[in-house]
N, C-alpha and C. Protein backbone atom coordinates (compact mmCIF):
# COMPACT_ATOMS: atom_id res chain seq x y z
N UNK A 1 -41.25 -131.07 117.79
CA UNK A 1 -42.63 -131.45 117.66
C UNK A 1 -43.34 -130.37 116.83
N UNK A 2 -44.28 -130.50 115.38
CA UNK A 2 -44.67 -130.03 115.13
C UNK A 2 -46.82 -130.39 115.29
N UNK A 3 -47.47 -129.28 115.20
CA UNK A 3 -48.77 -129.34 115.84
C UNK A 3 -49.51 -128.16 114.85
N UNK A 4 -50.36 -129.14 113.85
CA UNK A 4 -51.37 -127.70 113.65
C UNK A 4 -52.55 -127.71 114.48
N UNK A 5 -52.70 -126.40 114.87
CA UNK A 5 -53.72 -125.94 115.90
C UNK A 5 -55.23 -125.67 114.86
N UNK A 6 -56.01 -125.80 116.17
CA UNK A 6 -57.50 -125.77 115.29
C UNK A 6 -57.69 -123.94 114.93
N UNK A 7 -56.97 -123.30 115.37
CA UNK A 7 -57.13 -121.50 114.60
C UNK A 7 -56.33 -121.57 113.79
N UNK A 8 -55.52 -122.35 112.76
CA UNK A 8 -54.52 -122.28 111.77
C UNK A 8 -53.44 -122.09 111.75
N UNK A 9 -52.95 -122.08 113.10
CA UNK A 9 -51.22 -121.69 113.34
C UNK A 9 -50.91 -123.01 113.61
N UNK A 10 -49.63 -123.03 113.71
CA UNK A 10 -48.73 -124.20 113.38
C UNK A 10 -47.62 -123.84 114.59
N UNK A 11 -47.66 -125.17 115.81
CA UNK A 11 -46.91 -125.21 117.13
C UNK A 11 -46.25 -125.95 116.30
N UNK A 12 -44.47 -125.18 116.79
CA UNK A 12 -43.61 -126.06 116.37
C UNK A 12 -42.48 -126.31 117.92
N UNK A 13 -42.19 -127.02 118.40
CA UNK A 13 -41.20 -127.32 119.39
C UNK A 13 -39.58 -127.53 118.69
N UNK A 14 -38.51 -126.86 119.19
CA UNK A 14 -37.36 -127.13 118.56
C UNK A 14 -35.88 -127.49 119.27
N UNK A 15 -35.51 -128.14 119.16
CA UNK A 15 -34.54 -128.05 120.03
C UNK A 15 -32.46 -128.10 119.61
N UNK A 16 -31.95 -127.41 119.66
CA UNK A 16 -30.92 -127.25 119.51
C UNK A 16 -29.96 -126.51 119.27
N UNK A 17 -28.64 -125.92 118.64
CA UNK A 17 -28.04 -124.75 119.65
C UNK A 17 -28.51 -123.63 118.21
N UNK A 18 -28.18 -122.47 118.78
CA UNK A 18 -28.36 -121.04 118.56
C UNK A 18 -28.76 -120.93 117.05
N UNK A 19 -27.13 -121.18 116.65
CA UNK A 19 -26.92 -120.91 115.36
C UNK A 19 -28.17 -122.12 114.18
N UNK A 20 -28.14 -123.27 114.75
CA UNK A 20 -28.91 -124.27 113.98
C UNK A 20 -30.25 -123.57 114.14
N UNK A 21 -30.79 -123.21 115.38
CA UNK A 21 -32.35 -122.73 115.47
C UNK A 21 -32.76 -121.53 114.44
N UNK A 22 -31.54 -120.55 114.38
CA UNK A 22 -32.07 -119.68 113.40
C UNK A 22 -31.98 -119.85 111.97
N UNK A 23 -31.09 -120.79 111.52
CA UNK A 23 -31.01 -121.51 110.24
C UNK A 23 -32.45 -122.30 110.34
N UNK A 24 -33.10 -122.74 111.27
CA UNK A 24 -34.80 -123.39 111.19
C UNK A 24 -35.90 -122.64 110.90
N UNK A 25 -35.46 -121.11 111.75
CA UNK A 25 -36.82 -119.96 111.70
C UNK A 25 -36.12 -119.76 110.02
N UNK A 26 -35.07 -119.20 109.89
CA UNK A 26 -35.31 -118.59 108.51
C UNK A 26 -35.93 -120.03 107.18
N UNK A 27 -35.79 -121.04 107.75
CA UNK A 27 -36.23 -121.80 106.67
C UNK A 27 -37.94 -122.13 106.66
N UNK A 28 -38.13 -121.90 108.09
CA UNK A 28 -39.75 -121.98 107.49
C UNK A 28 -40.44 -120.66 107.84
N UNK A 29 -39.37 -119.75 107.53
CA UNK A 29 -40.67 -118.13 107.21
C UNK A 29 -40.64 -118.39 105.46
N UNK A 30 -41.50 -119.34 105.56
CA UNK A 30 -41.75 -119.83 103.95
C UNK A 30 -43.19 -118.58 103.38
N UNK A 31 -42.52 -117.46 102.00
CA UNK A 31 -43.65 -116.83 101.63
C UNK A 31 -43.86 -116.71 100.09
N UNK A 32 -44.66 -118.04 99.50
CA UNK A 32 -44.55 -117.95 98.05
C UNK A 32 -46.36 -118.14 97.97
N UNK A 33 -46.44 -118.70 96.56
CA UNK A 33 -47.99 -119.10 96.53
C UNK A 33 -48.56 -120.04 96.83
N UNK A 34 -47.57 -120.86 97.08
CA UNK A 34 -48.35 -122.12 98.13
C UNK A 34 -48.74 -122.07 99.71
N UNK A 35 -47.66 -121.24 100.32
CA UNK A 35 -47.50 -121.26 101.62
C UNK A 35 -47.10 -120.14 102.03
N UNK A 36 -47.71 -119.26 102.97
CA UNK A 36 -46.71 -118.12 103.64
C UNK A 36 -47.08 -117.73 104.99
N UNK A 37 -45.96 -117.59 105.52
CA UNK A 37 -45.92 -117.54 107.10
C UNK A 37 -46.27 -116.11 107.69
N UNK A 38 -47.22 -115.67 108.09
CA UNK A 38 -47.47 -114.05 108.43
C UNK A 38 -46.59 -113.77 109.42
N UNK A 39 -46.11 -114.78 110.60
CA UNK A 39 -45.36 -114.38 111.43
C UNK A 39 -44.56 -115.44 112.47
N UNK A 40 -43.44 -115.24 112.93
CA UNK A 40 -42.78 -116.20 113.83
C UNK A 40 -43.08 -115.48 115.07
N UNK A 41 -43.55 -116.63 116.15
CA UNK A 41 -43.74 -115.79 117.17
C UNK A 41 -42.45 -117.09 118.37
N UNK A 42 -41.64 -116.55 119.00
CA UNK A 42 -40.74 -117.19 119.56
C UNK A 42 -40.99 -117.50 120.83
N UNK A 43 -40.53 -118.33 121.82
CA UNK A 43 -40.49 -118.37 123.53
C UNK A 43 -39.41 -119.33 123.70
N UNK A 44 -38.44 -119.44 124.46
CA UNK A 44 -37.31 -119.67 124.59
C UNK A 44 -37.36 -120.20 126.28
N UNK A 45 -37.07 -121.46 126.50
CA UNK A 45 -36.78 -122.35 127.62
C UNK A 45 -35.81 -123.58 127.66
N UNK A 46 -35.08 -123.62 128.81
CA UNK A 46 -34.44 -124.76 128.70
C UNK A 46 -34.57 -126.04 127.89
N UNK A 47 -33.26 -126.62 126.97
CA UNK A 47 -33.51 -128.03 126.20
C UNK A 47 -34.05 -129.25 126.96
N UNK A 48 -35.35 -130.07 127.37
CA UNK A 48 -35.08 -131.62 127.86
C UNK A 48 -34.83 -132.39 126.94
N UNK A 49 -35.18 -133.27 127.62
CA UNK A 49 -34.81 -134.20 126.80
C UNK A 49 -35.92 -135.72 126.17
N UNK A 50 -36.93 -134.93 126.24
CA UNK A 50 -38.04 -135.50 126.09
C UNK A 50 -38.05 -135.54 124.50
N UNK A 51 -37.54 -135.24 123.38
CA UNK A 51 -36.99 -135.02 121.74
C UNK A 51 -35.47 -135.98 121.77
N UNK A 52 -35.75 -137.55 121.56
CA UNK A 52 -34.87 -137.65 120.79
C UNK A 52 -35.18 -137.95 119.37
N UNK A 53 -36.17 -138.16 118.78
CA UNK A 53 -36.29 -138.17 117.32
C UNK A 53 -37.34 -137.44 116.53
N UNK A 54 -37.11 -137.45 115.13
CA UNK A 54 -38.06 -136.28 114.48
C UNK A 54 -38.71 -137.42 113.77
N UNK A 55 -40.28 -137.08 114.01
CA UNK A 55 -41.44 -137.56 113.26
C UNK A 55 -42.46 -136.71 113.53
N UNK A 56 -43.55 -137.16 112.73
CA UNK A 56 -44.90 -136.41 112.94
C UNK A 56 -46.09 -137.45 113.33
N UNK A 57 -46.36 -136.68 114.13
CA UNK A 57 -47.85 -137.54 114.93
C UNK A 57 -48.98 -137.41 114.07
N UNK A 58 -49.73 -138.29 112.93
CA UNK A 58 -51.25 -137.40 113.51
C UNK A 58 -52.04 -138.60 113.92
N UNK A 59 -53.27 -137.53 113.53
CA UNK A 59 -54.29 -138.24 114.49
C UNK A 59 -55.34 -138.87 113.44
N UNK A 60 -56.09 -140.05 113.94
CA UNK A 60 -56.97 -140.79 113.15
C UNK A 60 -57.62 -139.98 111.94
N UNK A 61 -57.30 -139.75 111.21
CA UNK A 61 -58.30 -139.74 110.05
C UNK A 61 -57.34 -138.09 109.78
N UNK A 62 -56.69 -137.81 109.79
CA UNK A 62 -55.91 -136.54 109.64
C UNK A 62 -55.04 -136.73 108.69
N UNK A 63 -55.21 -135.34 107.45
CA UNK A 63 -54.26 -135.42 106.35
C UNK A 63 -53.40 -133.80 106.34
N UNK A 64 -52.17 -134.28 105.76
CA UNK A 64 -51.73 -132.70 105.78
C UNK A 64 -52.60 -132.04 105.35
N UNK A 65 -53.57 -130.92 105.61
CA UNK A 65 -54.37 -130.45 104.70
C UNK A 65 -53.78 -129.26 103.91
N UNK A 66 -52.32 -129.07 104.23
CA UNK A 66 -51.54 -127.91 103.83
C UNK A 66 -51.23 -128.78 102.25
N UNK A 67 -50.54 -129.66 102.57
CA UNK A 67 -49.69 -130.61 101.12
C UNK A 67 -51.15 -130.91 100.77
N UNK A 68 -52.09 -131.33 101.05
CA UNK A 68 -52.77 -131.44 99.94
C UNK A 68 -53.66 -130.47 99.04
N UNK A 69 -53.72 -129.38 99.90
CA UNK A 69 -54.05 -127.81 99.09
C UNK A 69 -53.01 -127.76 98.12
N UNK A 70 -51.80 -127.64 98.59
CA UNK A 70 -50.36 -127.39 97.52
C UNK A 70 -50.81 -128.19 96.46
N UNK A 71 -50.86 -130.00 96.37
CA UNK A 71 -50.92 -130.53 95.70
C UNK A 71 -52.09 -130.17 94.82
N UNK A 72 -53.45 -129.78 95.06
CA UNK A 72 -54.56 -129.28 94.58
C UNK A 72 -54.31 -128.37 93.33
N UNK A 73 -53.71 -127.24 94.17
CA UNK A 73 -52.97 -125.83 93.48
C UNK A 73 -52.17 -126.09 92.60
N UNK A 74 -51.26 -127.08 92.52
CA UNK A 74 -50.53 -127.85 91.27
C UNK A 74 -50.83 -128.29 90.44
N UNK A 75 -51.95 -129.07 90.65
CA UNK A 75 -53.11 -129.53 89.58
C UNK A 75 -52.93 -128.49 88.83
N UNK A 76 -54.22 -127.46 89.29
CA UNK A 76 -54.57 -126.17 88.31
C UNK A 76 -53.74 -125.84 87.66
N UNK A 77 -52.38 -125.79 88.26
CA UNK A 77 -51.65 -124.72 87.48
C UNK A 77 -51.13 -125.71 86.17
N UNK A 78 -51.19 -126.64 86.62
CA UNK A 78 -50.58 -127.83 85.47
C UNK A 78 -51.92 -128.02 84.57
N UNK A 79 -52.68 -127.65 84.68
CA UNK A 79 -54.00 -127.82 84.11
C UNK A 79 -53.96 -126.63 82.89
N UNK A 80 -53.38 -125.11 83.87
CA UNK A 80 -53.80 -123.74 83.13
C UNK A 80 -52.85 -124.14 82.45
N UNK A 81 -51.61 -124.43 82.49
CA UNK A 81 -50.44 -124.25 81.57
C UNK A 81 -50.45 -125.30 80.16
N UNK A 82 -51.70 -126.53 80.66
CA UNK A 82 -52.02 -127.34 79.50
C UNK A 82 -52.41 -126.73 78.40
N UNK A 83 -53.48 -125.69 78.77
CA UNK A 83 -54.74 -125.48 78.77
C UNK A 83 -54.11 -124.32 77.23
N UNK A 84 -53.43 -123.43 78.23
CA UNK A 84 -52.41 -122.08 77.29
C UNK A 84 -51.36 -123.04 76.42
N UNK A 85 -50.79 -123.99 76.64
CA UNK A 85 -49.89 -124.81 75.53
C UNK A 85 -50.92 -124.57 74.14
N UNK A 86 -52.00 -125.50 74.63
CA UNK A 86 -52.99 -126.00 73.39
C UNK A 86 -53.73 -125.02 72.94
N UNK A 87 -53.76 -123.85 73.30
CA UNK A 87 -54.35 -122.38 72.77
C UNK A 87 -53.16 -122.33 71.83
N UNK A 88 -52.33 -121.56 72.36
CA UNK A 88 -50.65 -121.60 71.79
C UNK A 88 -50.33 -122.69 70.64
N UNK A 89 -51.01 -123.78 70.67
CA UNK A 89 -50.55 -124.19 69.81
C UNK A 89 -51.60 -124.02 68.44
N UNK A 90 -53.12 -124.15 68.80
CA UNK A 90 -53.53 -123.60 68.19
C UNK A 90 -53.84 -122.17 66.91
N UNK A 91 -53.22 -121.24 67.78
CA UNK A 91 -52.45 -120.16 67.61
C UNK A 91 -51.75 -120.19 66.25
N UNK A 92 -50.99 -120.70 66.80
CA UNK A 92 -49.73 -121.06 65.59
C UNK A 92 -50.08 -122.02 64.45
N UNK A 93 -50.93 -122.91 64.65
CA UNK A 93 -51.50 -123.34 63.94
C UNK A 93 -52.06 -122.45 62.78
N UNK A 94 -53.06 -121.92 63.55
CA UNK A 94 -53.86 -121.04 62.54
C UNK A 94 -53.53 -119.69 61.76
N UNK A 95 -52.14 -119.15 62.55
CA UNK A 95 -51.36 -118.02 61.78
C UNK A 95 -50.79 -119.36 60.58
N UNK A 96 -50.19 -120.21 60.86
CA UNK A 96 -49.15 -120.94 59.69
C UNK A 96 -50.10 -120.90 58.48
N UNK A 97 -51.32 -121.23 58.57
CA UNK A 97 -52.30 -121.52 57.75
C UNK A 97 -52.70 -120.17 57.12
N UNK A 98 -52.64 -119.05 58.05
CA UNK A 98 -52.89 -117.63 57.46
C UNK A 98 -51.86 -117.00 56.31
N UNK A 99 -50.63 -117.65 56.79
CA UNK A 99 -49.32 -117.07 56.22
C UNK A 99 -49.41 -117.65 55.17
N UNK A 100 -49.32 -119.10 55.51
CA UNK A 100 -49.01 -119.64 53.69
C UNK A 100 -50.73 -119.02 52.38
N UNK A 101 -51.66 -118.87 52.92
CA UNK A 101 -52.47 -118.00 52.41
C UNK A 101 -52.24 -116.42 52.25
N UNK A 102 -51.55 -116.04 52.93
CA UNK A 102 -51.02 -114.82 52.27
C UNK A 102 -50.04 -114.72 51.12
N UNK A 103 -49.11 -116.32 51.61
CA UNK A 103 -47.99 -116.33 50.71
C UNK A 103 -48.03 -116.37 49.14
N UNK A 104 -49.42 -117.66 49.29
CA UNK A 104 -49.98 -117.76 47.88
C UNK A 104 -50.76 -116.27 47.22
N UNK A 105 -51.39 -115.86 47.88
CA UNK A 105 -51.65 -114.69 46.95
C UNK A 105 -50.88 -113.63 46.81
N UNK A 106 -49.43 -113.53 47.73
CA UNK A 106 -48.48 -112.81 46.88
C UNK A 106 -47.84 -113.33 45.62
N UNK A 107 -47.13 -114.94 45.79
CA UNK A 107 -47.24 -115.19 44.82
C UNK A 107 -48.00 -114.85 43.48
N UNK A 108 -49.25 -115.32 43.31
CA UNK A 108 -50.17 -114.77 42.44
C UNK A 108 -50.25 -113.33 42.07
N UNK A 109 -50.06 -112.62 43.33
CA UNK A 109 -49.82 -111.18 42.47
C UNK A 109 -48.61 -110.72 41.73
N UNK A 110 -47.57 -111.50 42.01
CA UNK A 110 -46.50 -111.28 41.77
C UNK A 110 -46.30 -111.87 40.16
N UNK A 111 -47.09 -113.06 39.95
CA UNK A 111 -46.93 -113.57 38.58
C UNK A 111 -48.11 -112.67 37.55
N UNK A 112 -48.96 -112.29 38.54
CA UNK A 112 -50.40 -111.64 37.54
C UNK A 112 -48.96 -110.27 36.69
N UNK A 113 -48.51 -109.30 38.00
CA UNK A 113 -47.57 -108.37 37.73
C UNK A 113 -46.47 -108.46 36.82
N UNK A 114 -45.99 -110.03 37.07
CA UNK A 114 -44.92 -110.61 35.45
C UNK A 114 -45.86 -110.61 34.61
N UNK A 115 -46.96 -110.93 34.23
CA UNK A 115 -47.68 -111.16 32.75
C UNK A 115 -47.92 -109.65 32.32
N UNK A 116 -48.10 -108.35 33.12
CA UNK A 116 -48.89 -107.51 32.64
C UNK A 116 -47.72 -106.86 32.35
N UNK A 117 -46.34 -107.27 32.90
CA UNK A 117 -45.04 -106.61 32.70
C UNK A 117 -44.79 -106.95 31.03
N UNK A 118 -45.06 -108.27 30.57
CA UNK A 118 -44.60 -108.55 29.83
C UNK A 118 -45.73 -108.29 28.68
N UNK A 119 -46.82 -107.97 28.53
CA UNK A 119 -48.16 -107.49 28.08
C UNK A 119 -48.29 -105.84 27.62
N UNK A 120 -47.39 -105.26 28.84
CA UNK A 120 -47.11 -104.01 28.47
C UNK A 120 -45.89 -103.77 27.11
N UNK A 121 -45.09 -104.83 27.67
CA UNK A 121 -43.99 -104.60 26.87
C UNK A 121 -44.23 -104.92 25.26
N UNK A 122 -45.28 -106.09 25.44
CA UNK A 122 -45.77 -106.11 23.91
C UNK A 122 -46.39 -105.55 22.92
N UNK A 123 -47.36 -104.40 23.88
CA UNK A 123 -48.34 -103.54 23.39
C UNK A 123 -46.92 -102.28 22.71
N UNK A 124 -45.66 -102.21 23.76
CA UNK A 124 -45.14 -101.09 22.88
C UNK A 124 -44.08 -101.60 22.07
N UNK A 125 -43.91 -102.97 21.64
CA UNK A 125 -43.49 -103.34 20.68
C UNK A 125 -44.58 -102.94 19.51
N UNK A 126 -45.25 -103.39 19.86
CA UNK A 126 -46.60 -103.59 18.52
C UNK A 126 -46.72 -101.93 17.90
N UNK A 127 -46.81 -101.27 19.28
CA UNK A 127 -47.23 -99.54 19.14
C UNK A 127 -45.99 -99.20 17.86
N UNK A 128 -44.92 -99.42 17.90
CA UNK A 128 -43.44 -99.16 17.57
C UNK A 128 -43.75 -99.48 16.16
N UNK A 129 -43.69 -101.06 15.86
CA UNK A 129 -44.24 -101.60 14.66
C UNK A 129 -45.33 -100.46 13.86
N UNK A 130 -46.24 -100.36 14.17
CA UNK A 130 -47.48 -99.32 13.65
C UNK A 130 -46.78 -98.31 13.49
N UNK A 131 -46.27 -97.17 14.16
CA UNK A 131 -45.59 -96.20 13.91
C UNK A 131 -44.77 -95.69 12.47
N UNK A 132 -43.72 -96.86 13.07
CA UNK A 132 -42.67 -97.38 11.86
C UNK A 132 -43.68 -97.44 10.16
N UNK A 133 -44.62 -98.43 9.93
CA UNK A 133 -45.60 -98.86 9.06
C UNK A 133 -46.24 -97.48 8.80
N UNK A 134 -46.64 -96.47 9.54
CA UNK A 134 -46.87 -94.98 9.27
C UNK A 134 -46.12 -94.16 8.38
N UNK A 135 -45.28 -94.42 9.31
CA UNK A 135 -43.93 -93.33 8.64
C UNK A 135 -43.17 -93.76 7.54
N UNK A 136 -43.58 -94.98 6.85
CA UNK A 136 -42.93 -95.89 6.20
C UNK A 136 -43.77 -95.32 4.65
N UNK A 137 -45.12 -94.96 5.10
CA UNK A 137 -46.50 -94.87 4.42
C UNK A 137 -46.31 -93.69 3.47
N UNK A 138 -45.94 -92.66 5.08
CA UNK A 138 -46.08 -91.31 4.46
C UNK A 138 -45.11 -91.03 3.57
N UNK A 139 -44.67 -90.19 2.62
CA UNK A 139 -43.67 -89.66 2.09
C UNK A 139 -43.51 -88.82 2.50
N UNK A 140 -41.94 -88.90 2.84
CA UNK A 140 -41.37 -87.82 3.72
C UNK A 140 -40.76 -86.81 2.77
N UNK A 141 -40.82 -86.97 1.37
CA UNK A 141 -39.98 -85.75 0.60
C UNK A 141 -41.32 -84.92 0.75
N UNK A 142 -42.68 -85.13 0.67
CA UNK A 142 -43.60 -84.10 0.18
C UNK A 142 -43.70 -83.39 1.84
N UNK A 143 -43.54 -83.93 3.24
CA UNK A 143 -43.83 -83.33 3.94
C UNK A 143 -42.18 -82.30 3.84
N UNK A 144 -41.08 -82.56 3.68
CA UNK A 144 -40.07 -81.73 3.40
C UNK A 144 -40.40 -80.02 2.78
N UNK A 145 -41.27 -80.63 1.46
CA UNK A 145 -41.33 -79.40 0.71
C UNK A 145 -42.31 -78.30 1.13
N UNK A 146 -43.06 -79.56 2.11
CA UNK A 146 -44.38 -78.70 2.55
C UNK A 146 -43.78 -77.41 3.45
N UNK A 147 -42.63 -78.13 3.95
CA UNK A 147 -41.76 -77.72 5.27
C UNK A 147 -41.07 -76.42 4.98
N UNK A 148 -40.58 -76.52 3.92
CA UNK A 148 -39.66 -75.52 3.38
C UNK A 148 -40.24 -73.98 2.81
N UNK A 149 -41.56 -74.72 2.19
CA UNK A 149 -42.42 -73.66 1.28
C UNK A 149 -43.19 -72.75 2.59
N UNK A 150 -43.46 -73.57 4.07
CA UNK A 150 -44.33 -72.65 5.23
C UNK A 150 -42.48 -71.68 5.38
N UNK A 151 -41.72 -72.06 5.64
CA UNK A 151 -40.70 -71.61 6.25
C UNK A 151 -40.52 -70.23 4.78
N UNK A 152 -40.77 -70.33 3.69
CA UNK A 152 -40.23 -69.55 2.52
C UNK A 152 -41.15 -68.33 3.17
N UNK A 153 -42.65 -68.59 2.86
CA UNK A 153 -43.53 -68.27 3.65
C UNK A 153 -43.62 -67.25 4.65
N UNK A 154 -43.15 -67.94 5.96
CA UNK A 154 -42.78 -67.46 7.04
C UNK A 154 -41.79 -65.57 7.15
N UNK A 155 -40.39 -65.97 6.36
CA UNK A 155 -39.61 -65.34 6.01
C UNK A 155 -40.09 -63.98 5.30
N UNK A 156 -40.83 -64.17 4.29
CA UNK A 156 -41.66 -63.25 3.07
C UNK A 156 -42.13 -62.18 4.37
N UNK A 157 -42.65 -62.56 5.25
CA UNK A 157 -43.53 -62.27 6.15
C UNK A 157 -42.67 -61.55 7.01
N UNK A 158 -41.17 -61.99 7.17
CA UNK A 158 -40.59 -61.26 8.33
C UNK A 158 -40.82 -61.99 9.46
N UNK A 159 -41.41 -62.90 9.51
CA UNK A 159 -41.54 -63.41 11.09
C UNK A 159 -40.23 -64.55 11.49
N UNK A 160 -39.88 -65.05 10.21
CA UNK A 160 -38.68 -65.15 10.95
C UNK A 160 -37.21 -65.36 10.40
């Protein structure tokens, strides 16, 4: 026979041998977040025989009010865990959208960096060209002689 009492404890009547009764206490020192038992309190008297079958009595207008707290508490949590999915998914949503916006402007920097690669490379083609067109200009026998006559120069002088 089980009995919830109006101070919140729970009369349970049990009947049968040793080993089965304590396989019963350890199954309902139940301690999670739905339910937990602060304590078994025991008293021990002869079996009658007034228990031959297991049911539960109640009384007019009486609901488990335990299962339906549990059930309550299930709600919520099925509620919070909706609740964090659709954040979460949100989430991810809005990084995917961040990323491929990052992606594109690496891209873009990455092609701006090919053009200026290839921009550079033209400026010292061109530089090369001009050079060449310089040196092409100057006459190089008169800078020779110029070369020879400081060095004649130089020598006269002793310096070197």
């Amino acid at each position: 026979m089980i009995e919830n009492l109006n101070d919140g404890r729970v009369k349970i009547i049990a009947e049968g041998d040793d080993e089965k009764l304590k396989w019963f206490e350890n199954a309902i020192d139940i301690k999670n977040t739905l339910f937990h038992v602060s304590s078994i309190e025991k008293a021990y008297s002869a079996a009658g025989s007034e228990f031959s079958q297991f049911g539960k009595f109640v009384e007019e207008g009486e609901t488990d009010s335990r299962l339906d707290k549990g059930v309550e508490v299930m709600k919520e949590i099925l509620v919070a865990i909706k609740d964090v999915n659709k954040s979460l998914d949100n989430m991810n949503s809005n990084l995917g959208g961040k990323i491929d916006r990052i992606d594109g402007k690496m891209d873009r920097t990455l092609q701006k960096q090919d053009e200026l690669l290839v921009e550079v490379k033209d400026m010292n083609a061109s530089l090369n060209d001009k050079m060449d067109k310089v040196l092409d200009k100057t006459d190089v026998s008169d800078l020779k002689s110029d070369m020879a006559e400081v060095k004649t120069a130089l020598r006269a002088k002793g310096i070197i």
